[in-house]
PDB file of N, CA and C in Angstrom:
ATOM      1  N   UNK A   1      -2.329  11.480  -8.989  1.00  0.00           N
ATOM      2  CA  UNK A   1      -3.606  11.324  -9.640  1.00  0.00           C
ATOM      3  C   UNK A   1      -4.646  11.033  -8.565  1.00  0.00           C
ATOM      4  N   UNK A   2      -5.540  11.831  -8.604  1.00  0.00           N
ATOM      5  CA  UNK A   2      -6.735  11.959  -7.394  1.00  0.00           C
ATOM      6  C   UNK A   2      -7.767  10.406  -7.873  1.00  0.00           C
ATOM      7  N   UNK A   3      -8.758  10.499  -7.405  1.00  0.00           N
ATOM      8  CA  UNK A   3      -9.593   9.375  -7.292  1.00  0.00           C
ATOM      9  C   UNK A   3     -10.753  10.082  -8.152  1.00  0.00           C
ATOM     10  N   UNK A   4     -10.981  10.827  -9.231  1.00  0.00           N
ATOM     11  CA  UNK A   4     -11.917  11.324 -10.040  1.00  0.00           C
ATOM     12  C   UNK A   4     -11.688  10.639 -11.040  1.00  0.00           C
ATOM     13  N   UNK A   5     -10.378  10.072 -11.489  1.00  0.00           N
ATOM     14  CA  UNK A   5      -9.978   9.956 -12.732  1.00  0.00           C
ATOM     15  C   UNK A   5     -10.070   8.060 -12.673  1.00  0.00           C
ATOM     16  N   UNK A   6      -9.898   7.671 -11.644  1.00  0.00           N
ATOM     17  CA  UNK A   6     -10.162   6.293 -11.123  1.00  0.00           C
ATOM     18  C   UNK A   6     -11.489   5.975 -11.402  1.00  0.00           C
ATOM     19  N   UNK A   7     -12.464   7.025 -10.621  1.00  0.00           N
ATOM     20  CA  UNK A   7     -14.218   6.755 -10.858  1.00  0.00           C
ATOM     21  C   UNK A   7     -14.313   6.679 -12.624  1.00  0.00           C
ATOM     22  N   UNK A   8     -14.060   7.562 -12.820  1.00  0.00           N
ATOM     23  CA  UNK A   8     -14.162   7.853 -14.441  1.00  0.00           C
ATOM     24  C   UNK A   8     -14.056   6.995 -15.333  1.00  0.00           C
ATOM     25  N   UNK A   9     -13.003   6.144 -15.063  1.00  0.00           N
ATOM     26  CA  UNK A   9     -12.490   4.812 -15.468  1.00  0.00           C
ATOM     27  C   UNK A   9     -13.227   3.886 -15.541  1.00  0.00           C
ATOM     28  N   UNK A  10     -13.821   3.426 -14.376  1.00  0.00           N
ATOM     29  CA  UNK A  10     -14.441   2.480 -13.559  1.00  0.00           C
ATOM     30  C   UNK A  10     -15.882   2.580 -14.229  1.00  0.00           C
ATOM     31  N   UNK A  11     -16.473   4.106 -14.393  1.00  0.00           N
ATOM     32  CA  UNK A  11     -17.924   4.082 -14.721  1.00  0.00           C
ATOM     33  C   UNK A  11     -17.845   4.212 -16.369  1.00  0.00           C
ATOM     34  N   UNK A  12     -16.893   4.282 -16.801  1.00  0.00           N
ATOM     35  CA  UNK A  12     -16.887   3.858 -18.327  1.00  0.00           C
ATOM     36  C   UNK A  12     -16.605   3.108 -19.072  1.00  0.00           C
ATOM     37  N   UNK A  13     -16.050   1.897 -17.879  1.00  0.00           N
ATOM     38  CA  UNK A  13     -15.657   0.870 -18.165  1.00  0.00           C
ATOM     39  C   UNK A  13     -14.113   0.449 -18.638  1.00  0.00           C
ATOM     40  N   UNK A  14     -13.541   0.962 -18.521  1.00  0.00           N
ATOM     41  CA  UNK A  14     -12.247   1.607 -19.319  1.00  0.00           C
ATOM     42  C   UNK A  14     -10.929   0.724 -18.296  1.00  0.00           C
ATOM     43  N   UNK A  15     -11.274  -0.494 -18.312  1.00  0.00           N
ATOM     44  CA  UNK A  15     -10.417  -1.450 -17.265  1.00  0.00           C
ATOM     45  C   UNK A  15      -8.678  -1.695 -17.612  1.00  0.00           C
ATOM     46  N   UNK A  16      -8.768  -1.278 -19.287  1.00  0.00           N
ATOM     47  CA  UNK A  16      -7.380  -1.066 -19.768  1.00  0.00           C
ATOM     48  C   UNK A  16      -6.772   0.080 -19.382  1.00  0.00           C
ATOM     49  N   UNK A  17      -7.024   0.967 -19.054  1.00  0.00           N
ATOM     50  CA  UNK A  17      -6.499   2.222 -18.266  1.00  0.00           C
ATOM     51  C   UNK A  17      -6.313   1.938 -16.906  1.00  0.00           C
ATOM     52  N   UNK A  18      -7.159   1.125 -16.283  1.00  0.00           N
ATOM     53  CA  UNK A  18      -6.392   0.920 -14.451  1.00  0.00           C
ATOM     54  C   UNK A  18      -5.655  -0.093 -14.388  1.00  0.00           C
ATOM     55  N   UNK A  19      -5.468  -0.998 -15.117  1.00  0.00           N
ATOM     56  CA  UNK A  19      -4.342  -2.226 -15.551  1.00  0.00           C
ATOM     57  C   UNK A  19      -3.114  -1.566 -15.919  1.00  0.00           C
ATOM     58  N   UNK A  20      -3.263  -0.629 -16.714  1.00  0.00           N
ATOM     59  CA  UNK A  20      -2.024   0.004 -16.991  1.00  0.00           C
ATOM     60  C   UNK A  20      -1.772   0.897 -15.879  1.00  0.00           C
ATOM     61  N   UNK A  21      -2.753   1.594 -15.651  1.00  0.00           N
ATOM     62  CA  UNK A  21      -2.037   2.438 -14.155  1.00  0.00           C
ATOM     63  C   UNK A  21      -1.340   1.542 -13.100  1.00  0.00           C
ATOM     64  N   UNK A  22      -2.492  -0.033 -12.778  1.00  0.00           N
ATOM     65  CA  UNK A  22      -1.938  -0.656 -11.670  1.00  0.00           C
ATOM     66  C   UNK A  22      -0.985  -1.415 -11.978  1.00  0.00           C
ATOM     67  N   UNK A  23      -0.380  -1.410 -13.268  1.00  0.00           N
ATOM     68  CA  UNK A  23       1.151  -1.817 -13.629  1.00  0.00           C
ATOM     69  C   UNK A  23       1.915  -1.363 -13.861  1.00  0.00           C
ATOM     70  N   UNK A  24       1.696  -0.110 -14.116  1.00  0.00           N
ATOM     71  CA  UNK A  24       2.621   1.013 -13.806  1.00  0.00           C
ATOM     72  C   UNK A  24       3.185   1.534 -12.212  1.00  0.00           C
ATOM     73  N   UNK A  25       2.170   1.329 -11.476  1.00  0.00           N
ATOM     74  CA  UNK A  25       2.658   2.066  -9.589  1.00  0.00           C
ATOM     75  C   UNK A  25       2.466   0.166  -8.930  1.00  0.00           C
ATOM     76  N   UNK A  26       3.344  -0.481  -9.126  1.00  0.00           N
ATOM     77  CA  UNK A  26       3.348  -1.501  -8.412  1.00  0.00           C
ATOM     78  C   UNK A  26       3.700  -1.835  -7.153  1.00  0.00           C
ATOM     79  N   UNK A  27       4.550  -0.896  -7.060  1.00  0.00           N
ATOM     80  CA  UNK A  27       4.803  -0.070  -5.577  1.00  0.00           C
ATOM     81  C   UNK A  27       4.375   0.523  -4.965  1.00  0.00           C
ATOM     82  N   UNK A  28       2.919   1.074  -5.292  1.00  0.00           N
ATOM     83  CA  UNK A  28       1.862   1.672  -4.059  1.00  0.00           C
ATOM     84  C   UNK A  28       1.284   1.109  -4.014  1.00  0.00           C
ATOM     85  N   UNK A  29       1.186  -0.023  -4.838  1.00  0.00           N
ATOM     86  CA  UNK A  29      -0.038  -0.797  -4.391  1.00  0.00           C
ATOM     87  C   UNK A  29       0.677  -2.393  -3.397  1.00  0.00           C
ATOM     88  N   UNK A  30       1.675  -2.432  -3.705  1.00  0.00           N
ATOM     89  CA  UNK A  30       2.346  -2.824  -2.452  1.00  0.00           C
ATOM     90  C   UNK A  30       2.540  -2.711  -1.135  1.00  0.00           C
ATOM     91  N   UNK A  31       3.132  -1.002  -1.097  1.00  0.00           N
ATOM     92  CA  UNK A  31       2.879  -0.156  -0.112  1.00  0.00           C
ATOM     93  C   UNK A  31       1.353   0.220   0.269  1.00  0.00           C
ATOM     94  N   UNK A  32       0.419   0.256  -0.682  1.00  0.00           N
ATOM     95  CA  UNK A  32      -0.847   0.259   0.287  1.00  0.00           C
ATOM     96  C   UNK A  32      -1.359  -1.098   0.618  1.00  0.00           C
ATOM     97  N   UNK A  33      -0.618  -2.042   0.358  1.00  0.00           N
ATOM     98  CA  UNK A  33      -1.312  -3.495   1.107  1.00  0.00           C
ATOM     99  C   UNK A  33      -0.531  -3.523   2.165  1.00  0.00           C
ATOM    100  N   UNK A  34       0.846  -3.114   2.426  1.00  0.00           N
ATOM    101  CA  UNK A  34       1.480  -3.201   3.399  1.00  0.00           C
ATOM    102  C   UNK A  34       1.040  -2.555   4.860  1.00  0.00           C
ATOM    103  N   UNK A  35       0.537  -1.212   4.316  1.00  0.00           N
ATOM    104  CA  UNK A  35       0.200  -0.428   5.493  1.00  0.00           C
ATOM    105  C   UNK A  35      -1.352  -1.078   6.261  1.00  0.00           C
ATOM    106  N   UNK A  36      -2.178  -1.490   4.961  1.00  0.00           N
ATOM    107  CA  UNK A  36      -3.421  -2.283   5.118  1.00  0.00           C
ATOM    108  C   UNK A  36      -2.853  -3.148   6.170  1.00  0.00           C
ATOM    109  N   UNK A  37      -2.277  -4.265   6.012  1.00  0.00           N
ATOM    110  CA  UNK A  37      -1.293  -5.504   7.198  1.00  0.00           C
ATOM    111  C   UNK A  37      -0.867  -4.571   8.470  1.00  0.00           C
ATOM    112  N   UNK A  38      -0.596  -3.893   8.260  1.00  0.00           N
ATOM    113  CA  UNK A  38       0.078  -3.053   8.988  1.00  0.00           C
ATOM    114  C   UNK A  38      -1.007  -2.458  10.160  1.00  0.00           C
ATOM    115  N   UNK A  39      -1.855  -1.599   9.540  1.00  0.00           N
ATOM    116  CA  UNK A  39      -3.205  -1.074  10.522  1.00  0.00           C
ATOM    117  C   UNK A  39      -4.127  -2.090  10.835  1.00  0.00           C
ATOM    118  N   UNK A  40      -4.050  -3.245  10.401  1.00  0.00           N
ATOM    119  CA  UNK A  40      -5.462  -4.481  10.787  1.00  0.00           C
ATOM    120  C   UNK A  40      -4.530  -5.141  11.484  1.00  0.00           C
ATOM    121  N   UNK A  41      -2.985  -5.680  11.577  1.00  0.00           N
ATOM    122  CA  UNK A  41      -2.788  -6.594  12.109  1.00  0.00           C
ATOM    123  C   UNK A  41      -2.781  -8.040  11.519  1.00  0.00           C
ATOM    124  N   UNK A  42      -3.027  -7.629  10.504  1.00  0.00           N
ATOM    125  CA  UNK A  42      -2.762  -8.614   9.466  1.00  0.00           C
ATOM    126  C   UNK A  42      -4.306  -9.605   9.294  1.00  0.00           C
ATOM    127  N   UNK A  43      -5.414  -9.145   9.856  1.00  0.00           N
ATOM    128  CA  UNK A  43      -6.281  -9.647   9.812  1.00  0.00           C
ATOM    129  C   UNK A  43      -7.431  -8.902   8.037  1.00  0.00           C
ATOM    130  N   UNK A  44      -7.064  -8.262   7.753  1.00  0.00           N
ATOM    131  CA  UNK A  44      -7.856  -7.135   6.919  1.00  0.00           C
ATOM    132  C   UNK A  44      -6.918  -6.621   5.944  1.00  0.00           C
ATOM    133  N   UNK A  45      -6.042  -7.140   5.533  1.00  0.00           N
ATOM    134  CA  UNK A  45      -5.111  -6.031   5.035  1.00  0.00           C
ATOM    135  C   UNK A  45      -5.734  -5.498   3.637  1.00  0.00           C
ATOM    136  N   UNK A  46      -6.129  -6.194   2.555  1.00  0.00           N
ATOM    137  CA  UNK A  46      -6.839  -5.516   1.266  1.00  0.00           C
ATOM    138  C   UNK A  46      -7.751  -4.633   1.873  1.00  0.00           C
ATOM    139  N   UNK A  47      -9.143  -5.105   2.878  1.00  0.00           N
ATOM    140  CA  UNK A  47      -9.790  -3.872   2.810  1.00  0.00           C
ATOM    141  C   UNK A  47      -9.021  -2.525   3.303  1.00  0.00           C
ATOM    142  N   UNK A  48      -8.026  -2.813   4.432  1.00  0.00           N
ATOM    143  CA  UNK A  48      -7.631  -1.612   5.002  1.00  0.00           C
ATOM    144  C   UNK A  48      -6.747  -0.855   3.918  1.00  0.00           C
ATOM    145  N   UNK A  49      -6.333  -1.880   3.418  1.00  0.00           N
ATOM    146  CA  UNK A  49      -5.233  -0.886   2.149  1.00  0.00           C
ATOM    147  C   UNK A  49      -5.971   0.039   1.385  1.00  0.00           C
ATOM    148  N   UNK A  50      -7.392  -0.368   0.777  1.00  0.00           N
ATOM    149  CA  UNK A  50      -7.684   0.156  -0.406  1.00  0.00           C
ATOM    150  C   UNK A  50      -8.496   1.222   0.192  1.00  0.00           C
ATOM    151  N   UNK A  51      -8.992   1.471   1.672  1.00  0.00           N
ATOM    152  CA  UNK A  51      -9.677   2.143   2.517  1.00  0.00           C
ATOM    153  C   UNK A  51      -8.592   3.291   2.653  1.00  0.00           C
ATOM    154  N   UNK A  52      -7.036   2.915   2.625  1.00  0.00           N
ATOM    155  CA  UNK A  52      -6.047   3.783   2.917  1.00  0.00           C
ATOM    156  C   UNK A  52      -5.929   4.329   1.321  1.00  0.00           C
ATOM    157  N   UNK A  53      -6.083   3.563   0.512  1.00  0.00           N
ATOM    158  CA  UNK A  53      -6.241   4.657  -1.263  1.00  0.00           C
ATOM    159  C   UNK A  53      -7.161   5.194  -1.032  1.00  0.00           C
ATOM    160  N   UNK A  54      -8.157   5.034  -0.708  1.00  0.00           N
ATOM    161  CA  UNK A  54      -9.302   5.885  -0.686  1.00  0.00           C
ATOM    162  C   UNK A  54      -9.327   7.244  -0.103  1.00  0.00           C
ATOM    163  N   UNK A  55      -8.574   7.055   1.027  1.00  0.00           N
ATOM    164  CA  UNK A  55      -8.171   8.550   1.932  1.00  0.00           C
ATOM    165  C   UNK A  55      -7.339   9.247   1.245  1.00  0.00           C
ATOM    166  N   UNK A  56      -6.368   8.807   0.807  1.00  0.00           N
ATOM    167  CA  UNK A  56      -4.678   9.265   0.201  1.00  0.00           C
ATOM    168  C   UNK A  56      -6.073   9.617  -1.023  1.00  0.00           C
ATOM    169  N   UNK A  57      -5.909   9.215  -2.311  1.00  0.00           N
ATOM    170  CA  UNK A  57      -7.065   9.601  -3.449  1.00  0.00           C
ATOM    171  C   UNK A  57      -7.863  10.607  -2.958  1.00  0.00           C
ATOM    172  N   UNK A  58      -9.068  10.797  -2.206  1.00  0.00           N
ATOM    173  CA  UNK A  58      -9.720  11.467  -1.551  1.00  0.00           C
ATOM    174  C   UNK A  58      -9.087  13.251  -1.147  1.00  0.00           C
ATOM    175  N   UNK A  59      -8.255  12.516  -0.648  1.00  0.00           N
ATOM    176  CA  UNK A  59      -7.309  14.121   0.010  1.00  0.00           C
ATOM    177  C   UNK A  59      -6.788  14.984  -0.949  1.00  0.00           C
ATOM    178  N   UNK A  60      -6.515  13.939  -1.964  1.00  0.00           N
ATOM    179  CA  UNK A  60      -5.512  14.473  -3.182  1.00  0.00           C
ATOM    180  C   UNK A  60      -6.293  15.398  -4.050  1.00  0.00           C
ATOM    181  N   UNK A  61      -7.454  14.955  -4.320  1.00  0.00           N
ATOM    182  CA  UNK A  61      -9.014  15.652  -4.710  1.00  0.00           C
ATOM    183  C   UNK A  61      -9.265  16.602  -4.479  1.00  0.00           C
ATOM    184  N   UNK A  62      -9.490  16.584  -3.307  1.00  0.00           N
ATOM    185  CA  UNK A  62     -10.255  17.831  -2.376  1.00  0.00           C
ATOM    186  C   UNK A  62      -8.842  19.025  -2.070  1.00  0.00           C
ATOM    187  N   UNK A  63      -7.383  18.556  -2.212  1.00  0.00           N
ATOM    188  CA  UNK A  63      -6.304  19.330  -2.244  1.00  0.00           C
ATOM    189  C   UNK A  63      -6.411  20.132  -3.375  1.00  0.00           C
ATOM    190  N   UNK A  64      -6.924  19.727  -4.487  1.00  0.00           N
ATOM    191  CA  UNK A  64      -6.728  20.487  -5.966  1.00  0.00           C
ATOM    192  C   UNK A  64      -7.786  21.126  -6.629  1.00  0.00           C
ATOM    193  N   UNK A  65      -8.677  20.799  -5.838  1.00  0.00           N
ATOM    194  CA  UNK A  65      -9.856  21.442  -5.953  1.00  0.00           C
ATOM    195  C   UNK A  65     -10.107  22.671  -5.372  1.00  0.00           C
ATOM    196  N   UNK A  66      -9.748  22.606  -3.907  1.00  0.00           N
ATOM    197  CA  UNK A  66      -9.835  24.301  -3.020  1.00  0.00           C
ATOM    198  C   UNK A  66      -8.443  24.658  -3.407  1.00  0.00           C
ATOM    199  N   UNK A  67      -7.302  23.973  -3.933  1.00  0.00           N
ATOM    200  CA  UNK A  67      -6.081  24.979  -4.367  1.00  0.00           C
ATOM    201  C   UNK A  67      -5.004  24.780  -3.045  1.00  0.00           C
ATOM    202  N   UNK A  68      -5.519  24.057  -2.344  1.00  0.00           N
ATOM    203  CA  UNK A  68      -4.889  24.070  -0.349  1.00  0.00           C
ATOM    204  C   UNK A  68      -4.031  23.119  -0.467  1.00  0.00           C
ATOM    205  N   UNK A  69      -3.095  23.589   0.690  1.00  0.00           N
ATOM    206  CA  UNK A  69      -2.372  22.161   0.878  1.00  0.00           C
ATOM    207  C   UNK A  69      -2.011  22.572   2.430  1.00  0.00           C
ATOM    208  N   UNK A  70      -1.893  21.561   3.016  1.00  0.00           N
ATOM    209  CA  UNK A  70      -1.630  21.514   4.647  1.00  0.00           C
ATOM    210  C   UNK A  70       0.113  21.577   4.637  1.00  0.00           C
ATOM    211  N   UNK A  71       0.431  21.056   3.985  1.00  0.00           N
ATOM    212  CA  UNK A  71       2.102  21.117   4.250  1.00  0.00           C
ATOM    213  C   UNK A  71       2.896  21.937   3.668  1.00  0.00           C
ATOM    214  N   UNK A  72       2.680  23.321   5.107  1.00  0.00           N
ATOM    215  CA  UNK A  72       3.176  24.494   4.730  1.00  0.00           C
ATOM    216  C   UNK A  72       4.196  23.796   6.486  1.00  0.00           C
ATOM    217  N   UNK A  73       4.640  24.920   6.909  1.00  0.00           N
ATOM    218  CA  UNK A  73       5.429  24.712   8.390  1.00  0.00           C
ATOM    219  C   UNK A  73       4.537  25.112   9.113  1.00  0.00           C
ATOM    220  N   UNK A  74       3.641  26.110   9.187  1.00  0.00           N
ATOM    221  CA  UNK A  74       2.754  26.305  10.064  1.00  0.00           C
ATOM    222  C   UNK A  74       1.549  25.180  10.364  1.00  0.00           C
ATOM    223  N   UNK A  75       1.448  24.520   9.273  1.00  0.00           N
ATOM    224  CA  UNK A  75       0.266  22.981   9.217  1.00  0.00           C
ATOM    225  C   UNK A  75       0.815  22.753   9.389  1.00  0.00           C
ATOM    226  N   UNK A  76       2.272  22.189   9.417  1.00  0.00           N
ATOM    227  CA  UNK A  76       2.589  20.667   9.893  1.00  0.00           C
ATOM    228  C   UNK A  76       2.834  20.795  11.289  1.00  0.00           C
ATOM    229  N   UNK A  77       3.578  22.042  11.977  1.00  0.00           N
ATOM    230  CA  UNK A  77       3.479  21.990  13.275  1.00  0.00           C
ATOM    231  C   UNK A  77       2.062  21.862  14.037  1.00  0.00           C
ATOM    232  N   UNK A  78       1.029  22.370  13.237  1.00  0.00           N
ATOM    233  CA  UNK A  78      -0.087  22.295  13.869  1.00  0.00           C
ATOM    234  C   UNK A  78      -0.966  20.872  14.000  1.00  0.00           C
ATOM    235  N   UNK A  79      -0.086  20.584  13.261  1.00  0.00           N
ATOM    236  CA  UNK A  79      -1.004  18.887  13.046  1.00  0.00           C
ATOM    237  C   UNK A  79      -0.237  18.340  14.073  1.00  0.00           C
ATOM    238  N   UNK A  80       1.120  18.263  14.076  1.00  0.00           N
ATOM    239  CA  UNK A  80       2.093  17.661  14.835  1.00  0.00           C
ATOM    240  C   UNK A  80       1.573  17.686  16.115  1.00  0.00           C
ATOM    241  N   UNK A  81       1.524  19.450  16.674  1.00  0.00           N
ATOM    242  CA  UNK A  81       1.702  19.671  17.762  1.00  0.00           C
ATOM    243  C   UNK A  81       0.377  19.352  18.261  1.00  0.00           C
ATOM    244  N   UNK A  82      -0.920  19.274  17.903  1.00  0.00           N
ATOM    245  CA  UNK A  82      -2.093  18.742  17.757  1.00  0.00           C
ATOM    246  C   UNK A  82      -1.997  16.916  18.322  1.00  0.00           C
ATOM    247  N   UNK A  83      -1.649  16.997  17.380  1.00  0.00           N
ATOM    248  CA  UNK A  83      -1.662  15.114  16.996  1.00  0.00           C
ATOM    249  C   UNK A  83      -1.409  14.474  18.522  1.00  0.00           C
ATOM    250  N   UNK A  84       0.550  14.728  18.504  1.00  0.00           N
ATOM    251  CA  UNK A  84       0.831  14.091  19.780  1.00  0.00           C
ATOM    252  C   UNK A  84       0.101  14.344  21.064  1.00  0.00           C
ATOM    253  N   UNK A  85       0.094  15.021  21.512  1.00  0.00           N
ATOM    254  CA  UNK A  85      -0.901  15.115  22.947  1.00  0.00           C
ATOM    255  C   UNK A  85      -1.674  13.730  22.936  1.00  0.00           C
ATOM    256  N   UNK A  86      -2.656  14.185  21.642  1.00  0.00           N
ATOM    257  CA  UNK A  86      -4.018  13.174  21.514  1.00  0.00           C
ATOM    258  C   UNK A  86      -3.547  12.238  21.599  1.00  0.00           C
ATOM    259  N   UNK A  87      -2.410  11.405  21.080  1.00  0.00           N
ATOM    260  CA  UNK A  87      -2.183  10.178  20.298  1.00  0.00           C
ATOM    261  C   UNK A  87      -1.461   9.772  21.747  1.00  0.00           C
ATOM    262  N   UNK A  88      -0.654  10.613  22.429  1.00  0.00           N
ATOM    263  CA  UNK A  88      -0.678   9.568  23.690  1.00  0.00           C
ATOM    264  C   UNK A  88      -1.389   9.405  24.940  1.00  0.00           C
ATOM    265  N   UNK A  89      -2.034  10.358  24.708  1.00  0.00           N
ATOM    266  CA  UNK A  89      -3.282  10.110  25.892  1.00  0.00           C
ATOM    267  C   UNK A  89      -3.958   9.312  25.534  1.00  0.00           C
ATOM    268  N   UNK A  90      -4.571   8.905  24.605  1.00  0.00           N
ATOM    269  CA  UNK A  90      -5.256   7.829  23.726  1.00  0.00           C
ATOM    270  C   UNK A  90      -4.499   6.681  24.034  1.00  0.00           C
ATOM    271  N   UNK A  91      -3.616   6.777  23.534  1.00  0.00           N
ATOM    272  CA  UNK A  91      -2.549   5.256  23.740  1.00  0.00           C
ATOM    273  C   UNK A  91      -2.197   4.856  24.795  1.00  0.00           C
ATOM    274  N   UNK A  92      -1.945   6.101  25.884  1.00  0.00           N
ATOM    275  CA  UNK A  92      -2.091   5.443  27.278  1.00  0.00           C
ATOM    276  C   UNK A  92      -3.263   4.889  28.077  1.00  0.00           C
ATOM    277  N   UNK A  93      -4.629   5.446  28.112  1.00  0.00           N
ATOM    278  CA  UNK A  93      -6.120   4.682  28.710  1.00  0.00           C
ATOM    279  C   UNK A  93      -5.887   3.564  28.090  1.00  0.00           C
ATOM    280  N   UNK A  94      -6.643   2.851  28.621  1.00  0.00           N
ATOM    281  CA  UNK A  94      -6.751   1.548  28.763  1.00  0.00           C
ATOM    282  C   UNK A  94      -8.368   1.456  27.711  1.00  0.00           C
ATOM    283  N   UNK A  95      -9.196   2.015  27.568  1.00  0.00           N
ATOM    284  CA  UNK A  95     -10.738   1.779  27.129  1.00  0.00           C
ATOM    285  C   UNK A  95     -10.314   2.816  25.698  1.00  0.00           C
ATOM    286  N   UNK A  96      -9.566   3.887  25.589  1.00  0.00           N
ATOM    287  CA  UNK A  96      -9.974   4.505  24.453  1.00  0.00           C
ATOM    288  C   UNK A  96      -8.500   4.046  23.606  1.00  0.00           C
ATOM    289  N   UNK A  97      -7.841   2.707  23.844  1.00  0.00           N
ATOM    290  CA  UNK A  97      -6.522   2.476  22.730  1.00  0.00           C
ATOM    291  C   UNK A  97      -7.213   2.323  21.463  1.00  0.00           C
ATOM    292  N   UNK A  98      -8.587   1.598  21.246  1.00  0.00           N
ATOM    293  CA  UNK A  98      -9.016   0.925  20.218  1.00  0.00           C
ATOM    294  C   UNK A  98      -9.365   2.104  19.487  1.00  0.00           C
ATOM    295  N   UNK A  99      -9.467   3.243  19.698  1.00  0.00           N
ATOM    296  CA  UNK A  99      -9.562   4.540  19.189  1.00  0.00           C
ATOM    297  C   UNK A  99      -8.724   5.110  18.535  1.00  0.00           C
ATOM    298  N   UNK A 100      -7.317   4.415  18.830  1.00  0.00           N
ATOM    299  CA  UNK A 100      -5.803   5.216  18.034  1.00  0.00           C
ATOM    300  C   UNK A 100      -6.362   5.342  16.318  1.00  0.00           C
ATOM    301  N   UNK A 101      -7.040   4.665  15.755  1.00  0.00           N
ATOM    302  CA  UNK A 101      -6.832   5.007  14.312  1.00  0.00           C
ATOM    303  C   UNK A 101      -7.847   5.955  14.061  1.00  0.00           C
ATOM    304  N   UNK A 102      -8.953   6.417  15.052  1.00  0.00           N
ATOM    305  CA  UNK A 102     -10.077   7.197  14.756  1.00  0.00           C
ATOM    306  C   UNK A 102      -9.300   9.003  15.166  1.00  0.00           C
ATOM    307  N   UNK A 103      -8.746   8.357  16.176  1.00  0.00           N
ATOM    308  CA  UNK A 103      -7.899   9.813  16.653  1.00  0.00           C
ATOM    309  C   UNK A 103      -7.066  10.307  15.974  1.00  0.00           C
ATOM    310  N   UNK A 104      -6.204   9.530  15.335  1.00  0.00           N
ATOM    311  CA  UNK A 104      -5.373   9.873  14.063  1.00  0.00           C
ATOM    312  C   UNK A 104      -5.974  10.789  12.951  1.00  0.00           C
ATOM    313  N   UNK A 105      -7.004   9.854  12.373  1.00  0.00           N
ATOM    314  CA  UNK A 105      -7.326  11.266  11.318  1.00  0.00           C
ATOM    315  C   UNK A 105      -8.471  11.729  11.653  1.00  0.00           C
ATOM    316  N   UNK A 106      -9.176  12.275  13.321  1.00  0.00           N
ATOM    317  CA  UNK A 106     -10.056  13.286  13.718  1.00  0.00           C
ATOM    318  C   UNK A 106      -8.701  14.353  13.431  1.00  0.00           C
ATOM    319  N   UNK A 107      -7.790  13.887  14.163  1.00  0.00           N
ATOM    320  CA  UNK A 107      -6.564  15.112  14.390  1.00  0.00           C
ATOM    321  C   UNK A 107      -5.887  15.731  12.771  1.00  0.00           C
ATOM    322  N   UNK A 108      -6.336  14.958  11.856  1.00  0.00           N
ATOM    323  CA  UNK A 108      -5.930  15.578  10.611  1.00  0.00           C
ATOM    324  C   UNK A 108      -6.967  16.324  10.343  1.00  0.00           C
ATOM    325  N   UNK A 109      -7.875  15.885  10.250  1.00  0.00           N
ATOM    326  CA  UNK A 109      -9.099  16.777   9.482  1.00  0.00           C
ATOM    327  C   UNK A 109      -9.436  17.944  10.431  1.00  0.00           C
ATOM    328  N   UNK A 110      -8.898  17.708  12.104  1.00  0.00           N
ATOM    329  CA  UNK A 110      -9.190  19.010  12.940  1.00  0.00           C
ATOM    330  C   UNK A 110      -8.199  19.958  12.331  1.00  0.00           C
ATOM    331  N   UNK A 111      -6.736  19.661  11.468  1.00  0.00           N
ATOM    332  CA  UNK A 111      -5.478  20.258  11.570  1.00  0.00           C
ATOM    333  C   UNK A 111      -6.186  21.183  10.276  1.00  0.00           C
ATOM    334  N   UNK A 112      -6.685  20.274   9.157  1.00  0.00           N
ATOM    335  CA  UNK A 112      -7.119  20.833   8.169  1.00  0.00           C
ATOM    336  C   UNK A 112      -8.235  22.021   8.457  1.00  0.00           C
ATOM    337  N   UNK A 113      -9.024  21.742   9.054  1.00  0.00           N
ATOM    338  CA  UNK A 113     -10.094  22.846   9.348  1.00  0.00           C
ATOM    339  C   UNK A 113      -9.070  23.860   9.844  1.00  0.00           C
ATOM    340  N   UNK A 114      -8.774  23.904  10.549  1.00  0.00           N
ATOM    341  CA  UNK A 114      -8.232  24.948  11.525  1.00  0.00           C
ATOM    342  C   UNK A 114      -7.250  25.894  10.120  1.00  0.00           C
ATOM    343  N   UNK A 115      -6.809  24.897   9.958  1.00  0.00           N
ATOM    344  CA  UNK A 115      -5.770  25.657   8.819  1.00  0.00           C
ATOM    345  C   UNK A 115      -6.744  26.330   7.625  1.00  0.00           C
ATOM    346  N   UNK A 116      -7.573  25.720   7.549  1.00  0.00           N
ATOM    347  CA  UNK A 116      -8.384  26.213   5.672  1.00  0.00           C
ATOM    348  C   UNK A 116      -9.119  27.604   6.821  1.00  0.00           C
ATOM    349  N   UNK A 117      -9.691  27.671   7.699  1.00  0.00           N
ATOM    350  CA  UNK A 117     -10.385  29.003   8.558  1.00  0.00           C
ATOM    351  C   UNK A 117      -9.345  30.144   8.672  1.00  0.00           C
ATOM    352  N   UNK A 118      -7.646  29.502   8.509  1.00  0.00           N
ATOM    353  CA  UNK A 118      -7.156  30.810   8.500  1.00  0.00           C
ATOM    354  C   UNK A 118      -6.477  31.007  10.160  1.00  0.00           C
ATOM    355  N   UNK A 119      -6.866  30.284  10.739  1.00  0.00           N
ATOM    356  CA  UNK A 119      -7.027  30.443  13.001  1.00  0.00           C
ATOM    357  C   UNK A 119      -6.041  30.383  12.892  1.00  0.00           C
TER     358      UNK A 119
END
C-alpha cells in the first residue's frame, strides 16, 4: 500500500483506518524504527524511521503509477554495479563519509533514471 491511501486517510480524518492498518503491520513499523536507530545511531530513530516510510511509500507510488519496477536483473545489476564503486570510495575519504546516506539513494534514483530512459 503506497502513501496515497495514507494521505487520504489523514486528510479525511479517518484515524480508525491507520490504527487498524498500524495494528495490523506491527512489524514494519518495528522494522522501520529499527532501521530509523539504525541510520541515526540511535540519536533520531522515529524521525529517521518514518523518513524511511516515506521513501519505501513514496517509491511504491511512483512504481504503480509509471507501471516500472527496477527489479528486473538488468536494474539490479545496474544499481549494484553502480552503487558499490560509489559507496566505497565514499566510505573510504575521510571528508565525504558523512555523505554515505546521500550517496546511497543519489545511486538509486541515478539506477532508476538510467533504467526508466531505456540506456
Amino acid at each position: 500500500m503506497g502513501g496515497f491511501e495514507y494521505l487520504w486517510a489523514i486528510f479525511n480524518l479517518d484515524f480508525g483506518y491507520l490504527f487498524s492498518v498500524a495494528i495490523a503491520n506491527l512489524h514494519w513499523i518495528f522494522l522501520f524504527y529499527a532501521a530509523g536507530y539504525f541510520f541515526s545511531n540511535g540519536s533520531a530513530p522515529l524521525k529517521r524511521g518514518l523518513i524511511n516510510f516515506l521513501l519505501v511509500a513514496t517509491s511504491i507510488d511512483i512504481f504503480l503509477l509509471t507501471n516500472f519496477s527496477i527489479y528486473t536483473a538488468g536494474g539490479l545489476a545496474l544499481l549494484y554495479f553502480l552503487r558499490m564503486p560509489v559507496l566505497i570510495y565514499i566510505e573510504k575519504s575521510k571528508g565525504l563519509s558523512k555523505y554515505f546516506t546521500l550517496a546511497w539513494l543519489s545511486t538509486w534514483f541515478i539506477a532508476i533514471t538510467i533504467v526508466a530512459l531505456g540506456m
